[in-house]
N, C-alpha and C. Protein backbone atom coordinates (compact mmCIF):
# COMPACT_ATOMS: atom_id res chain seq x y z
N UNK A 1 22.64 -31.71 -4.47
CA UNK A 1 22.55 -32.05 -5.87
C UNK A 1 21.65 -33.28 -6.00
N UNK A 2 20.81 -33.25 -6.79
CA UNK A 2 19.87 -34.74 -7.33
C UNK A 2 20.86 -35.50 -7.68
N UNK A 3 20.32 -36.66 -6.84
CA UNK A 3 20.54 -37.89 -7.41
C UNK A 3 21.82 -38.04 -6.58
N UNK A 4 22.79 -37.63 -6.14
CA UNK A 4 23.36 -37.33 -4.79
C UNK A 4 23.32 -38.27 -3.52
N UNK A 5 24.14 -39.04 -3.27
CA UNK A 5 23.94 -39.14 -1.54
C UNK A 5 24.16 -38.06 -0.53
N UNK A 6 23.30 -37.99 0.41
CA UNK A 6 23.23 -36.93 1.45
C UNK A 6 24.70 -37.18 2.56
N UNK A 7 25.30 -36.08 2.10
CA UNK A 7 26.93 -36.29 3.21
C UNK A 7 26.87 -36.49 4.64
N UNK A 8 25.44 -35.50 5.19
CA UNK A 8 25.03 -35.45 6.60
C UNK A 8 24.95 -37.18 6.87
N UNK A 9 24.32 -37.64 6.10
CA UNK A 9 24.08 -39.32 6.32
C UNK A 9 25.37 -40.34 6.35
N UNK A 10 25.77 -40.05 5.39
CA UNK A 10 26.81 -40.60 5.19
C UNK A 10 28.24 -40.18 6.78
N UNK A 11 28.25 -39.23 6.95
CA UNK A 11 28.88 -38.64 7.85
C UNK A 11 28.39 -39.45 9.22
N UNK A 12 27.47 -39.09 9.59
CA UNK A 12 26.67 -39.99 10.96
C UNK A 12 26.91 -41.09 10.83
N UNK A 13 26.93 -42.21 9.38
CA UNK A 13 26.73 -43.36 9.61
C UNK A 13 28.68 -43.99 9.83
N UNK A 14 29.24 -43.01 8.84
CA UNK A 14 30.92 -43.26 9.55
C UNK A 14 31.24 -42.86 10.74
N UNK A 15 30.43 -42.06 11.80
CA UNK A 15 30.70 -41.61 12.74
C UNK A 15 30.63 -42.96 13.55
N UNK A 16 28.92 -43.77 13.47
CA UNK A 16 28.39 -44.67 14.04
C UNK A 16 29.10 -46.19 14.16
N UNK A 17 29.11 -46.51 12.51
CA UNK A 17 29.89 -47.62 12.55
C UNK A 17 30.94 -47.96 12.00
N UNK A 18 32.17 -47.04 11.70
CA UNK A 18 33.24 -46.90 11.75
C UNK A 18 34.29 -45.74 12.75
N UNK A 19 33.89 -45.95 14.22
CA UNK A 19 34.69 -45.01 15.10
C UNK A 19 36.19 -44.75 14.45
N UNK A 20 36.81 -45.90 14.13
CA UNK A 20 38.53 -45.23 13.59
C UNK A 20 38.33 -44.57 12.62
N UNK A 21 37.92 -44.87 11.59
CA UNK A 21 38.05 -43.78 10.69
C UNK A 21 37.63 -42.73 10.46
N UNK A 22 37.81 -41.43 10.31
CA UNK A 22 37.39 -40.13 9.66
C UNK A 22 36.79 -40.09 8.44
N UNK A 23 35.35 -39.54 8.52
CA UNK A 23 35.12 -39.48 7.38
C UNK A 23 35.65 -38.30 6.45
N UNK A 24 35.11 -38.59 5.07
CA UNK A 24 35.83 -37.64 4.07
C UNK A 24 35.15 -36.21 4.57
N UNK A 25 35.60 -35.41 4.08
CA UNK A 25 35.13 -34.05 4.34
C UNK A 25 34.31 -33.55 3.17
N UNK A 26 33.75 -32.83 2.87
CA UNK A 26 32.30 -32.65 2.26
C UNK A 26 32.35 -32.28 0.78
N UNK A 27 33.55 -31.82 0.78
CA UNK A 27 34.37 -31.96 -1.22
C UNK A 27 34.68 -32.97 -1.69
N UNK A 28 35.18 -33.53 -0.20
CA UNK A 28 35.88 -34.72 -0.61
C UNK A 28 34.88 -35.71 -0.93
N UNK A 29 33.63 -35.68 -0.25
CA UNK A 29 32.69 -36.77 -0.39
C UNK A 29 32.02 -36.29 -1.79
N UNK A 30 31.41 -35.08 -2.38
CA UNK A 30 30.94 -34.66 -3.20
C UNK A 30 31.96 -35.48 -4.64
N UNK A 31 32.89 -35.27 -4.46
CA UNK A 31 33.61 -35.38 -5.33
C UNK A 31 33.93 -36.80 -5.57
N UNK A 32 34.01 -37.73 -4.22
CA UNK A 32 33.99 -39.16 -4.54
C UNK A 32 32.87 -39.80 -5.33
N UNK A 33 31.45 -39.29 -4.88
CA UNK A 33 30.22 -39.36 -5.38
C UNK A 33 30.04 -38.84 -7.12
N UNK A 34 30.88 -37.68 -7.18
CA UNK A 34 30.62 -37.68 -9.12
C UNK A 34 31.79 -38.69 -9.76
N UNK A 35 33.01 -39.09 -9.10
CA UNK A 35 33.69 -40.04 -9.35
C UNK A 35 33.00 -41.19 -9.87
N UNK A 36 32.67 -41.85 -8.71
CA UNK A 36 31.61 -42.98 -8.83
C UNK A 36 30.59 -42.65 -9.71
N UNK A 37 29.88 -41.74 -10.01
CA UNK A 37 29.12 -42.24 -11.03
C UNK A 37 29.05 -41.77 -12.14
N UNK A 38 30.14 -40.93 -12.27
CA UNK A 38 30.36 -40.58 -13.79
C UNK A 38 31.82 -41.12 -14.03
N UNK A 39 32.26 -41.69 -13.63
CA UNK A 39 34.06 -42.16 -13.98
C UNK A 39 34.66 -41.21 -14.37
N UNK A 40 35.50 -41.77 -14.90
CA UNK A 40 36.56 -40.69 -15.94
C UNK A 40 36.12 -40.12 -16.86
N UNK A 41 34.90 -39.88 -17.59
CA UNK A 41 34.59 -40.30 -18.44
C UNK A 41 34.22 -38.35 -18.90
N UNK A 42 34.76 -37.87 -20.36
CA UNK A 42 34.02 -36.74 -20.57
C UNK A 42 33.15 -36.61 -20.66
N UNK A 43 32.49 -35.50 -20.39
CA UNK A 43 31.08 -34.59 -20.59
C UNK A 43 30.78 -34.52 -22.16
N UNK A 44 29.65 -34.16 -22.01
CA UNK A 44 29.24 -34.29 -23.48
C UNK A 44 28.51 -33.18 -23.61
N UNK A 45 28.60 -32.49 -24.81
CA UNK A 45 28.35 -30.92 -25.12
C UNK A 45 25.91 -31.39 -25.63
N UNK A 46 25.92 -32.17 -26.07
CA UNK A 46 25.03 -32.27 -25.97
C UNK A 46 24.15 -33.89 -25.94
């Protein structure tokens, strides 16, 4: 998706410099990512 962070990246770089933790899994990251930048916030019909 534009405008998107790339999960592959994001994934490698929690691999790299966070060994304990697991990163999110790829819905999960997708979905943190429209979180963050659309909030709570409704859609708008136009």
């Amino acid at each position: 998706m534009v405008g998107l962070p790339d999960y592959a990246r994001y994934a490698a770089h929690v691999r790299e410099k966070h060994p304990d933790r697991e990163p999110m899994t790829e819905p999960e990251f997708f979905r943190a990512c429209q979180q963050s930048r659309y909030g709570g916030r409704q859609g708008r019909c136009c």
